[in-house]
N, C-alpha and C. Protein backbone atom coordinates (compact mmCIF):
# COMPACT_ATOMS: atom_id res chain seq x y z
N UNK A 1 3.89 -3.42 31.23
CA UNK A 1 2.98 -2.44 30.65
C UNK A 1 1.60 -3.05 30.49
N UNK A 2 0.65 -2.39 30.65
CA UNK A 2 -1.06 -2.77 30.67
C UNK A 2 -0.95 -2.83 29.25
N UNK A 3 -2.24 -3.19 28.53
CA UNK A 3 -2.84 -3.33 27.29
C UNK A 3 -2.54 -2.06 26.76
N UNK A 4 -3.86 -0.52 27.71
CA UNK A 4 -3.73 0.06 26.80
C UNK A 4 -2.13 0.91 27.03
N UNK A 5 -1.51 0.85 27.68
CA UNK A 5 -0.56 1.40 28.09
C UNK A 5 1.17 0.73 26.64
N UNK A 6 0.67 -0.12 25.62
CA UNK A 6 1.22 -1.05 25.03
C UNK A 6 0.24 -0.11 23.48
N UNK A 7 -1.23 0.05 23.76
CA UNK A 7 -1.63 0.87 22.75
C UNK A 7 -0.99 2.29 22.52
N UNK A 8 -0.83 2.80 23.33
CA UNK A 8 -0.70 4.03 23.23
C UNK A 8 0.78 4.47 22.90
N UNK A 9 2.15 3.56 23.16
CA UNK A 9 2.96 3.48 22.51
C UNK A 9 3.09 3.13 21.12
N UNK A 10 2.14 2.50 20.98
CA UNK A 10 2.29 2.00 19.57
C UNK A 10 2.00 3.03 18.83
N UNK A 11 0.80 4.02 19.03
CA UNK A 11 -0.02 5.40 18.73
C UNK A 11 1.37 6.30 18.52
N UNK A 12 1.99 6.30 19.54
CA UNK A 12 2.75 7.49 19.14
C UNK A 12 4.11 6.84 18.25
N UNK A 13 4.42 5.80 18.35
CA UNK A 13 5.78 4.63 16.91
C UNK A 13 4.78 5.44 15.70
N UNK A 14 3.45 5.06 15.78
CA UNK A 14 3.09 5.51 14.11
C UNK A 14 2.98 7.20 14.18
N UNK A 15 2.49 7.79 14.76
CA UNK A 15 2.41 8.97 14.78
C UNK A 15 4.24 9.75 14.84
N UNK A 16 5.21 8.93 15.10
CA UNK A 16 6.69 9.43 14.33
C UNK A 16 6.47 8.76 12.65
N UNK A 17 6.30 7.46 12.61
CA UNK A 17 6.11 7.50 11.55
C UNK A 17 5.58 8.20 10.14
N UNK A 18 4.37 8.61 10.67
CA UNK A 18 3.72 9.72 9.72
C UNK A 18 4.94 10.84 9.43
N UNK A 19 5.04 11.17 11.01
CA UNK A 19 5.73 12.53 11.10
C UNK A 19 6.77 12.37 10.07
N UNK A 20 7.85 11.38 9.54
CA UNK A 20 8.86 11.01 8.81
C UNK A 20 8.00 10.82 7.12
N UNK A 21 7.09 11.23 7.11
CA UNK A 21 6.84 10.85 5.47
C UNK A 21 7.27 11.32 4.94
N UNK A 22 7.59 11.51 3.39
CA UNK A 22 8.15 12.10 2.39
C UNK A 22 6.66 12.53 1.57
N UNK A 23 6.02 13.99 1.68
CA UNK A 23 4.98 14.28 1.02
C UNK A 23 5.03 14.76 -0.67
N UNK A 24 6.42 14.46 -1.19
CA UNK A 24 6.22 14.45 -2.57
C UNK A 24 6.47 12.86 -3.53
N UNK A 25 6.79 11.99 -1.93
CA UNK A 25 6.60 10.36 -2.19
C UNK A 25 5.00 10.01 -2.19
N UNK A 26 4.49 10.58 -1.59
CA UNK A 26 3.14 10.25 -1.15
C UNK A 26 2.32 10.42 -2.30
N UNK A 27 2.64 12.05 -2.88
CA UNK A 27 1.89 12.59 -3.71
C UNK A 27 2.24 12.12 -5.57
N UNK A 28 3.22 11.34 -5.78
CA UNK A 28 3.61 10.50 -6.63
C UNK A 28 2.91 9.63 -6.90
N UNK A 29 2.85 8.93 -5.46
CA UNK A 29 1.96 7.22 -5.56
C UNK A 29 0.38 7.79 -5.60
N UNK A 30 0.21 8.67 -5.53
CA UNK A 30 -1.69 8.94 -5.23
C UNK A 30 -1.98 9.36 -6.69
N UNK A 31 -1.08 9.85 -7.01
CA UNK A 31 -1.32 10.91 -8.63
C UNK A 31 -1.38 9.00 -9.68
N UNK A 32 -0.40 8.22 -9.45
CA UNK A 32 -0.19 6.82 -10.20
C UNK A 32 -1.23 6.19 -9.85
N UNK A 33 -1.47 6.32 -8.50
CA UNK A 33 -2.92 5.05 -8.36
C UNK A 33 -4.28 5.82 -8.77
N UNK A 34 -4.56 7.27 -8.74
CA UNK A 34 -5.59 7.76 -9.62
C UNK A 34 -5.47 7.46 -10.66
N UNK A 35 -4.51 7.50 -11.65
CA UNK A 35 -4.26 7.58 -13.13
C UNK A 35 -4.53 6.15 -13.65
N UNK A 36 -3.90 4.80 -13.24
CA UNK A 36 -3.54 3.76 -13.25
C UNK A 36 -5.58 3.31 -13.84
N UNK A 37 -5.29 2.69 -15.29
CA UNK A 37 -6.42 1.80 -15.62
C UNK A 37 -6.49 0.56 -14.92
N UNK A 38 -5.64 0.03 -14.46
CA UNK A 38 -6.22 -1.35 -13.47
C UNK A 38 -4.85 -1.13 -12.58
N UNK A 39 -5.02 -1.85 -11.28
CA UNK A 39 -4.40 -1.72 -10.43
C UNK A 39 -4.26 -3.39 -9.65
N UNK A 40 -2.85 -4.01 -9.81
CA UNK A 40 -2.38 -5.15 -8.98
C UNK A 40 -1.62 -4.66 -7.46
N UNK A 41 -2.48 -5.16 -6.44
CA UNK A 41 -2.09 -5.34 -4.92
C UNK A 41 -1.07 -6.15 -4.84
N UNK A 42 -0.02 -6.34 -3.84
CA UNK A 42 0.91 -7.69 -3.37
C UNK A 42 1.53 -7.56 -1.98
N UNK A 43 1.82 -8.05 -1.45
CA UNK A 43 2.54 -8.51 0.16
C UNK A 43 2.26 -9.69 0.64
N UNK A 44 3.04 -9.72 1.19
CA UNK A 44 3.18 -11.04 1.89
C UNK A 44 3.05 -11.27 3.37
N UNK A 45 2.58 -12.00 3.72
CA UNK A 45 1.75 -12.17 5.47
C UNK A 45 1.35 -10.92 5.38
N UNK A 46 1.49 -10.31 6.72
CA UNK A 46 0.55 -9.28 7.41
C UNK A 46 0.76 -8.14 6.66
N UNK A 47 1.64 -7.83 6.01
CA UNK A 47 1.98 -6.79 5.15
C UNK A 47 0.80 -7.23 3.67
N UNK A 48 0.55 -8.35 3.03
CA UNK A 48 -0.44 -8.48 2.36
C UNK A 48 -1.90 -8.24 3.03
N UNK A 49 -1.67 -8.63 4.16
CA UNK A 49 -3.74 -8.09 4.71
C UNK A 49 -3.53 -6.65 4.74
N UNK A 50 -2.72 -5.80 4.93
CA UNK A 50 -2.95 -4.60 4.90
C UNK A 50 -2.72 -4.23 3.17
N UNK A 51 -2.03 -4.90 1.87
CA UNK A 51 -2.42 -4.43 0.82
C UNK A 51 -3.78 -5.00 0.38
N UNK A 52 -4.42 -5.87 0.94
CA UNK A 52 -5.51 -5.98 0.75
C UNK A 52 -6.72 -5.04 1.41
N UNK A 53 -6.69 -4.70 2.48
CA UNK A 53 -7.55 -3.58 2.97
C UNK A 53 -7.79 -2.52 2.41
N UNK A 54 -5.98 -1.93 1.66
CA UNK A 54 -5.97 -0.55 0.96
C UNK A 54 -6.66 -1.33 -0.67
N UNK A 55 -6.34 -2.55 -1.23
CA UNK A 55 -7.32 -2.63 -2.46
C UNK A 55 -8.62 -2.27 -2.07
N UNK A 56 -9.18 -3.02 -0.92
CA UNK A 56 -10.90 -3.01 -1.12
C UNK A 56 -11.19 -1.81 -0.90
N UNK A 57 -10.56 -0.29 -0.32
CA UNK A 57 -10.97 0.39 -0.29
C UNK A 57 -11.13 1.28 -1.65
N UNK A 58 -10.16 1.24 -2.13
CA UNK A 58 -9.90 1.55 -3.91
C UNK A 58 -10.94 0.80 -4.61
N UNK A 59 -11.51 -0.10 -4.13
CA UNK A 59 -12.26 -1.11 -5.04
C UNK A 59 -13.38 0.01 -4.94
N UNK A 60 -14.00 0.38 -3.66
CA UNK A 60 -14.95 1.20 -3.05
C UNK A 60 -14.82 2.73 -3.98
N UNK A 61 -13.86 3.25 -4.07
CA UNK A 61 -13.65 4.67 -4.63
C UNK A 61 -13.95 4.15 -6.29
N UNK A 62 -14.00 3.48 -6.79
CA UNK A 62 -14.19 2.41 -8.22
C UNK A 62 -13.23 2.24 -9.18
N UNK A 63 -12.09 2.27 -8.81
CA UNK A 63 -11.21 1.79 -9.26
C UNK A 63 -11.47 0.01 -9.48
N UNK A 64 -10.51 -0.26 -10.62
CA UNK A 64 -10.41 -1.42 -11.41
C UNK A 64 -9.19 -2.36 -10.52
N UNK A 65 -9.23 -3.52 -9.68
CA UNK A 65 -8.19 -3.54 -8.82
C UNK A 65 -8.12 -5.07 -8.89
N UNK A 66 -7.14 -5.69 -9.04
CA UNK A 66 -7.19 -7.36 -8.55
C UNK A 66 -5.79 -6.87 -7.17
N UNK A 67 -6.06 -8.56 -6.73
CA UNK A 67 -5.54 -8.92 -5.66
C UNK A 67 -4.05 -9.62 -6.41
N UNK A 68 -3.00 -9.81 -6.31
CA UNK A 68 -1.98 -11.27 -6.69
C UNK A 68 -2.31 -12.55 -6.48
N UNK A 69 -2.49 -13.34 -6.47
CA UNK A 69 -2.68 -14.81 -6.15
C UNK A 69 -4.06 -14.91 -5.84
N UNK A 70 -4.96 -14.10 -6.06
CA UNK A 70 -6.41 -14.48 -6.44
C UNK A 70 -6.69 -15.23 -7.63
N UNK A 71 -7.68 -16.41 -7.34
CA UNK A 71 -8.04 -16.76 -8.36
C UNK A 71 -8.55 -16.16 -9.97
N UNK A 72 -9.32 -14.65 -9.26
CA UNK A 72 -10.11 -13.85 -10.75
C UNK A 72 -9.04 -13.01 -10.98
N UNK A 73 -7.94 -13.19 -10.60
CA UNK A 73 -6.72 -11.84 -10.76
C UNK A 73 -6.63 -12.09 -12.25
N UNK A 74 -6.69 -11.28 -13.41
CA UNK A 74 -5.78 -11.31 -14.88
C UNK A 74 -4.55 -10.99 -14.98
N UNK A 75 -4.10 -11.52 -15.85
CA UNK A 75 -2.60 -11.56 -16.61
C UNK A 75 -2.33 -10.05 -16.65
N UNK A 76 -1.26 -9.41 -15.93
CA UNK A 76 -1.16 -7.58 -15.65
C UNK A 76 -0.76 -7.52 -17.32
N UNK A 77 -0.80 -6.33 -17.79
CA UNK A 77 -0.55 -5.37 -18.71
C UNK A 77 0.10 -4.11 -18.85
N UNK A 78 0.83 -3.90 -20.12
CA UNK A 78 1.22 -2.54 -20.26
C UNK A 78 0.18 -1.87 -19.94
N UNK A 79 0.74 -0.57 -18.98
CA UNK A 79 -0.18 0.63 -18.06
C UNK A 79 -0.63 0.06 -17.30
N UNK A 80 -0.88 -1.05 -16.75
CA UNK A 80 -1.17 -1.14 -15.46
C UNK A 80 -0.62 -0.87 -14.31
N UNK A 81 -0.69 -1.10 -13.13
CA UNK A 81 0.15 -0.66 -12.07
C UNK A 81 0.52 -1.75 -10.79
N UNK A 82 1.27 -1.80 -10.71
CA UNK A 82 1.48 -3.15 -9.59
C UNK A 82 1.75 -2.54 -8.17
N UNK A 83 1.05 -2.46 -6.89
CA UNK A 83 1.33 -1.60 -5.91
C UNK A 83 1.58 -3.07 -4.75
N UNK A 84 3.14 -3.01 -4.32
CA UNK A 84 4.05 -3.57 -3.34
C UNK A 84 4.29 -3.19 -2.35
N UNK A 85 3.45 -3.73 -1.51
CA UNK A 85 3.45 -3.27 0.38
C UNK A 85 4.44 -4.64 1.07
N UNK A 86 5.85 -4.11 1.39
CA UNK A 86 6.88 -5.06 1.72
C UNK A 86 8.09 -4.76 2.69
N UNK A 87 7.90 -4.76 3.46
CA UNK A 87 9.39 -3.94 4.32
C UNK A 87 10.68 -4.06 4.07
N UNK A 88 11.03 -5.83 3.28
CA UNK A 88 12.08 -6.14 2.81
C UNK A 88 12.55 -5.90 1.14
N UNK A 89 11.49 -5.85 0.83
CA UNK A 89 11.58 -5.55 -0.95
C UNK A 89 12.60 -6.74 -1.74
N UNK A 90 11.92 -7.72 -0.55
CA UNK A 90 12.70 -9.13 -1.50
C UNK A 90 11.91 -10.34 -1.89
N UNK A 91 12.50 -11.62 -1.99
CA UNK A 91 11.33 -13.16 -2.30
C UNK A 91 10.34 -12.87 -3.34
N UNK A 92 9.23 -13.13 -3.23
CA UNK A 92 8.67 -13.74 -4.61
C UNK A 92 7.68 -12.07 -5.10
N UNK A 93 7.40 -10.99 -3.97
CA UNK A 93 7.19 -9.47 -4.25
C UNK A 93 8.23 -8.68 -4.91
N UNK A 94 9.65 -9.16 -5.05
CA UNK A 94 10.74 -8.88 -5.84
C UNK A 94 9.99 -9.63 -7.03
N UNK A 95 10.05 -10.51 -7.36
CA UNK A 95 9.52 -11.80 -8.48
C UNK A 95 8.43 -10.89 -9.30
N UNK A 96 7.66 -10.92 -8.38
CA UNK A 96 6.20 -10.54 -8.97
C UNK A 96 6.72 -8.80 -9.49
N UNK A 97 7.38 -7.86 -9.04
CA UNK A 97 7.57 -6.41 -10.08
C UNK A 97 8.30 -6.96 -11.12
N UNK A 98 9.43 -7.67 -10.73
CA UNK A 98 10.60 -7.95 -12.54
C UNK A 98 9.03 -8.66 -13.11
N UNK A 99 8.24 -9.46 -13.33
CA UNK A 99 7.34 -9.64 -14.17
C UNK A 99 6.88 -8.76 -14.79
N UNK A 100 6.25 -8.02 -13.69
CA UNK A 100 4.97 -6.57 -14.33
C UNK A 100 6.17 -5.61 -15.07
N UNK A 101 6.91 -5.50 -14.89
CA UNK A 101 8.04 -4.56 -15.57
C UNK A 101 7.96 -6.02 -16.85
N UNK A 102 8.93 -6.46 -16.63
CA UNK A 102 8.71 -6.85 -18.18
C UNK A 102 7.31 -7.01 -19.44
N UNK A 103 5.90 -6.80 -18.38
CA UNK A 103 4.79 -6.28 -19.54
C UNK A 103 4.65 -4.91 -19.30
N UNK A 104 5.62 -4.68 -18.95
CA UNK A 104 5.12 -3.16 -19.56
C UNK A 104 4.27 -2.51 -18.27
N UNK A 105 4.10 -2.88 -17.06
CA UNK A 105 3.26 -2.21 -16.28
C UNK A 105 4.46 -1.49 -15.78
N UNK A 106 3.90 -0.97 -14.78
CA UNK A 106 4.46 0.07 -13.45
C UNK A 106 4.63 -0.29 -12.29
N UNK A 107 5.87 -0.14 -11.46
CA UNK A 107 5.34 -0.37 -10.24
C UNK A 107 5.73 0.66 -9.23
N UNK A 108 4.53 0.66 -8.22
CA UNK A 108 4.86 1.25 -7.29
C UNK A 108 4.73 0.83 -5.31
N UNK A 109 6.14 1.22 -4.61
CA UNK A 109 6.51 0.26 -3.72
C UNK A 109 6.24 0.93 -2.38
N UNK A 110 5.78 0.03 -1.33
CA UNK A 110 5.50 1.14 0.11
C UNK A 110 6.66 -0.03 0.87
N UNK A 111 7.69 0.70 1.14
CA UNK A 111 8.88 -0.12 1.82
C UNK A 111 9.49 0.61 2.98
N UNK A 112 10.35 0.02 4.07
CA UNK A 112 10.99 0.38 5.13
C UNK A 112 12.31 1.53 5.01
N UNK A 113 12.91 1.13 3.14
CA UNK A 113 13.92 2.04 2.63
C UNK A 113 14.08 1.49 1.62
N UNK A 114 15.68 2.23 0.93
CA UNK A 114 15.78 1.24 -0.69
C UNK A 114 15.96 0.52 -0.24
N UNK A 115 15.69 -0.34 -1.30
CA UNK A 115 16.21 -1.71 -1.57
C UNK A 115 16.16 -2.36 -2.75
N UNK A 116 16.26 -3.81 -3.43
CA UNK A 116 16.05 -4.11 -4.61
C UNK A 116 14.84 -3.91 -5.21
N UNK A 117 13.91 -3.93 -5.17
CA UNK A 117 12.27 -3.32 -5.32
C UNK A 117 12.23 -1.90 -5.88
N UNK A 118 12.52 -1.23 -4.45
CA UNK A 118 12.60 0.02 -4.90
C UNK A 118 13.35 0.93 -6.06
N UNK A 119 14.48 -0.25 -6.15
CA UNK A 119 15.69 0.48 -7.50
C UNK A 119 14.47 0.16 -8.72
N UNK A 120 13.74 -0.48 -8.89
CA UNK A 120 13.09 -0.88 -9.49
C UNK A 120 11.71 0.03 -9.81
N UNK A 121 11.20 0.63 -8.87
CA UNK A 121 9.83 1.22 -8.57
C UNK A 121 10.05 2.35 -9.34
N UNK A 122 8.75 2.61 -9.81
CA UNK A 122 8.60 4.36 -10.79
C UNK A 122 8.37 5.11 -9.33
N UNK A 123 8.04 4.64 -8.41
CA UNK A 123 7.45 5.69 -7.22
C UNK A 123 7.63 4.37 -5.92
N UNK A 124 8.52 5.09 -4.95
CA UNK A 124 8.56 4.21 -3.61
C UNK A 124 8.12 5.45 -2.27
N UNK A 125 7.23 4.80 -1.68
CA UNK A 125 7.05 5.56 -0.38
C UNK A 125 7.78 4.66 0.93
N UNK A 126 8.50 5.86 1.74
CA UNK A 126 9.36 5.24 2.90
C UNK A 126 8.98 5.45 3.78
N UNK A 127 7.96 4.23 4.67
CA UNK A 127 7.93 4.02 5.65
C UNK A 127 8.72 3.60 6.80
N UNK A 128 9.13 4.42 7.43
CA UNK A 128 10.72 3.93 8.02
C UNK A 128 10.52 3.08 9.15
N UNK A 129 10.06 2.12 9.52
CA UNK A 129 9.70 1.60 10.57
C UNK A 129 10.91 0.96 10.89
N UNK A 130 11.76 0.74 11.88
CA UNK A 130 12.65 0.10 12.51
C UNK A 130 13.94 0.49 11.74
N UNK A 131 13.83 1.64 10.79
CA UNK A 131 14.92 2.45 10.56
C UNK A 131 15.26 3.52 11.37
N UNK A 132 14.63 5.24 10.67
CA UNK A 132 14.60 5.87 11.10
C UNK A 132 13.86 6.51 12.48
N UNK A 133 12.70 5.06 12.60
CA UNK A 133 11.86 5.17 13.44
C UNK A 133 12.03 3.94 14.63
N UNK A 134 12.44 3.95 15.60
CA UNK A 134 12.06 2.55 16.18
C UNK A 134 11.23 2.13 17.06
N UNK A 135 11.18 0.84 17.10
CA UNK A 135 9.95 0.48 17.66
C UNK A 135 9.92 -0.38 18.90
N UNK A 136 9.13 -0.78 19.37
CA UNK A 136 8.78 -1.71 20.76
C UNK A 136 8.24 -3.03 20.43
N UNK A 137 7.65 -2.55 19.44
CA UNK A 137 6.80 -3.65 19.06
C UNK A 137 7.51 -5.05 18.06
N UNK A 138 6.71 -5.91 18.04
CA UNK A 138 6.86 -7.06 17.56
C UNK A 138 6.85 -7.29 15.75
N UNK A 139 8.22 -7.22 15.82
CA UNK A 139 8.48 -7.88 14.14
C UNK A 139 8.14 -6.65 13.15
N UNK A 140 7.59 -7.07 12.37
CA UNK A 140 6.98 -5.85 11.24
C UNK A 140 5.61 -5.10 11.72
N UNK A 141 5.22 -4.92 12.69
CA UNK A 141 3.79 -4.46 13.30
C UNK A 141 3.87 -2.65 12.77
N UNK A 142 4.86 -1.93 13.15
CA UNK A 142 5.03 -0.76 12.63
C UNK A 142 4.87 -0.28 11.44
N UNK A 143 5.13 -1.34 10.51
CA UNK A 143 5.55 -1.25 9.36
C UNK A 143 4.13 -1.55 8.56
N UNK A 144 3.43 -2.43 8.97
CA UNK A 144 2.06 -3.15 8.91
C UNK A 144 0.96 -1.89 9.41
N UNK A 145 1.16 -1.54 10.19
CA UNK A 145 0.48 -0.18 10.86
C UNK A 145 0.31 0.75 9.95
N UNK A 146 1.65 1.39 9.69
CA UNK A 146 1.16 2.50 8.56
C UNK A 146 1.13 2.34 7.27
N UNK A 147 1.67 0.88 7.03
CA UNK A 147 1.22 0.53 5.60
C UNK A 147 -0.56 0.63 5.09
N UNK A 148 -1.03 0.14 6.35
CA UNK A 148 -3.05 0.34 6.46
C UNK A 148 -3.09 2.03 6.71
N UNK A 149 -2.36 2.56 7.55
CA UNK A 149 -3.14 3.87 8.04
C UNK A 149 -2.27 4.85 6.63
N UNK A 150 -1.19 4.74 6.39
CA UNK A 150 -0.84 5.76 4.71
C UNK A 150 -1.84 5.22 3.75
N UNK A 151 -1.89 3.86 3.57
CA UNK A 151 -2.35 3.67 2.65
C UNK A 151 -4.49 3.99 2.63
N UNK A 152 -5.15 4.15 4.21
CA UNK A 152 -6.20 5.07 3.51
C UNK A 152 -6.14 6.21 3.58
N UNK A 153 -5.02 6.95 3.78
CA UNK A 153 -4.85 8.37 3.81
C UNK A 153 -4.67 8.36 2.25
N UNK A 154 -3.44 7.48 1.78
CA UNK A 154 -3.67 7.74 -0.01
C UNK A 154 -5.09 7.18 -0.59
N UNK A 155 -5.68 6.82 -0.14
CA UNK A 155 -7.05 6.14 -0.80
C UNK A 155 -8.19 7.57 -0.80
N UNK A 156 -7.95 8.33 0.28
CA UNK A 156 -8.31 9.62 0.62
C UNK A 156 -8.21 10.55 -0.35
N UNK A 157 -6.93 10.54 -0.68
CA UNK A 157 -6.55 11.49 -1.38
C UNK A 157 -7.01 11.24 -2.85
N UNK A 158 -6.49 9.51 -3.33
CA UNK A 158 -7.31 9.53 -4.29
C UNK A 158 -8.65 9.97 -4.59
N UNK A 159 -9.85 9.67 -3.59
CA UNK A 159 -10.67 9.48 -3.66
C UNK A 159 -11.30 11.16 -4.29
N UNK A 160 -10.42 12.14 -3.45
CA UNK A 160 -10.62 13.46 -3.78
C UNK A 160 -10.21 14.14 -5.28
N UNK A 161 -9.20 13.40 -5.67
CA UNK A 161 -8.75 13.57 -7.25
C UNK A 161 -9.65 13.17 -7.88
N UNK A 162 -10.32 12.26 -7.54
CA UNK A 162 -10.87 11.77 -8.64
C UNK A 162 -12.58 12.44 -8.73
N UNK A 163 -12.77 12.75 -7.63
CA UNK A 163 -13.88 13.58 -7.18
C UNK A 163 -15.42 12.74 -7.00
N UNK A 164 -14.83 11.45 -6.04
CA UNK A 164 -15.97 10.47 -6.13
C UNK A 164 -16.55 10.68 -4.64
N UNK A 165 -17.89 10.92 -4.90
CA UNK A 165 -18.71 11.19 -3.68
C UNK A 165 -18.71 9.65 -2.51
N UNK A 166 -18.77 9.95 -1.42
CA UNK A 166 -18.18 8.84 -0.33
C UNK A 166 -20.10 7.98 -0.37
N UNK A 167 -21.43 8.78 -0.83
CA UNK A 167 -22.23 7.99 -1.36
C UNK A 167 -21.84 6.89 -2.05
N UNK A 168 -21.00 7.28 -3.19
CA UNK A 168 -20.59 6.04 -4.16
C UNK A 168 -20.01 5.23 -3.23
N UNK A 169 -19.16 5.04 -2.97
CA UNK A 169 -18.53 4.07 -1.75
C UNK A 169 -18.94 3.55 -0.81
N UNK A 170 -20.15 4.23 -0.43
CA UNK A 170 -21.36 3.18 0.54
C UNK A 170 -22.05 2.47 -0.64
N UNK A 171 -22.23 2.43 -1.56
CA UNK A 171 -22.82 1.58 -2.40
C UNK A 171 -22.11 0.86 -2.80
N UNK A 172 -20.85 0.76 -3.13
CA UNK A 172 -19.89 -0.42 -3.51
C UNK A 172 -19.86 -1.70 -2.47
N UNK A 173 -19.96 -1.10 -1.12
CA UNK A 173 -19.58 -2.18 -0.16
C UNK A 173 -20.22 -3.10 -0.47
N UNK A 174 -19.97 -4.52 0.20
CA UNK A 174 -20.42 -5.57 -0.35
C UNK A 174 -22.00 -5.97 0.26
N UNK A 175 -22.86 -6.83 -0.13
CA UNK A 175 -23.77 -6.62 0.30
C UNK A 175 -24.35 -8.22 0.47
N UNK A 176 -23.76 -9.45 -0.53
CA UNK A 176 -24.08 -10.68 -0.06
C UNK A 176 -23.24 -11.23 1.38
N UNK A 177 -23.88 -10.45 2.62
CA UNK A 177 -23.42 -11.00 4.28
C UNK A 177 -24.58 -11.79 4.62
């Protein structure tokens, strides 16, 4: 298969994916991450660069957001919200919700299906990648895919709840380049 001929499969793995969402999972986690006074990101490898993409965009809409294992991250809190982008819903992103549950935060999980995480989660969205959906591709890439592309569709949605003009969000971006 050519390059784009390798793209365009991949286009249509996520485009079943979408097709498989659960839109009152979706609309759970968007209603929690509007509401949510501060908001903790987590994943691990490539599944963390994509919960980091969906923070900075939340950072942009002005939400209150740390990263996990950032240095300026604070000690989470009751009402906060811990949001877990993980396909396996195990290792130290298991670790890190039994914490935030024991202060009192929330969590909410973007996973492949249940699992231990999810028994756990006030709100899990199922991305079914290499479940209900399968794939061609390499390792967790599916799963990594629409974890970035749901997650600015929920950043979207937030952004509309909350009723923040996309001006504001060109002004957040960063500006010491």
């Amino acid at each position: 298969m050519t390059v784009k001929q390798n793209a365009e499969a991949a286009v249509a793995e996520l485009a079943a994916l979408v097709a498989a969402l659960d839109d009152a999972q979706l609309d759970a986690a968007a209603q929690i991450v509007a509401d949510a006074p501060r908001l903790f990101f987590t994943g691990i490898g490539r599944s963390g660069l994509s919960a980091r993409a969906v923070a900075m965009r939340l950072m942009h809409i002005g939400k209150e957001l740390y990263v996990v294992g950032d240095v300026a991250t604070p000690a989470i809190m009751a009402g906060d919200v811990l949001v877990a982008l993980t396909s396996s819903g195990r290792g130290s992103v298991l670790e890190q919700a039994r914490a935030a549950l024991a202060h009192g935060a929330r969590v909410v999980t973007f996973s492949t299906g249940e699992n231990d995480l999810t028994a756990l989660s006030e709100v899990f969205v199922t991305l079914p990648a290499r479940t209900a959906v399968p794939t061609e591709q390499h390792a967790g890439s599916l799963f990594e895919q629409g974890c970035l592309v749901v997650g600015d569709a929920l950043c979207r949605a937030v952004q509309a709840r909350l009723g923040v003009p996309t001006s504001e969000l060109d002004a957040r971006h960063a500006n010491l380049l």
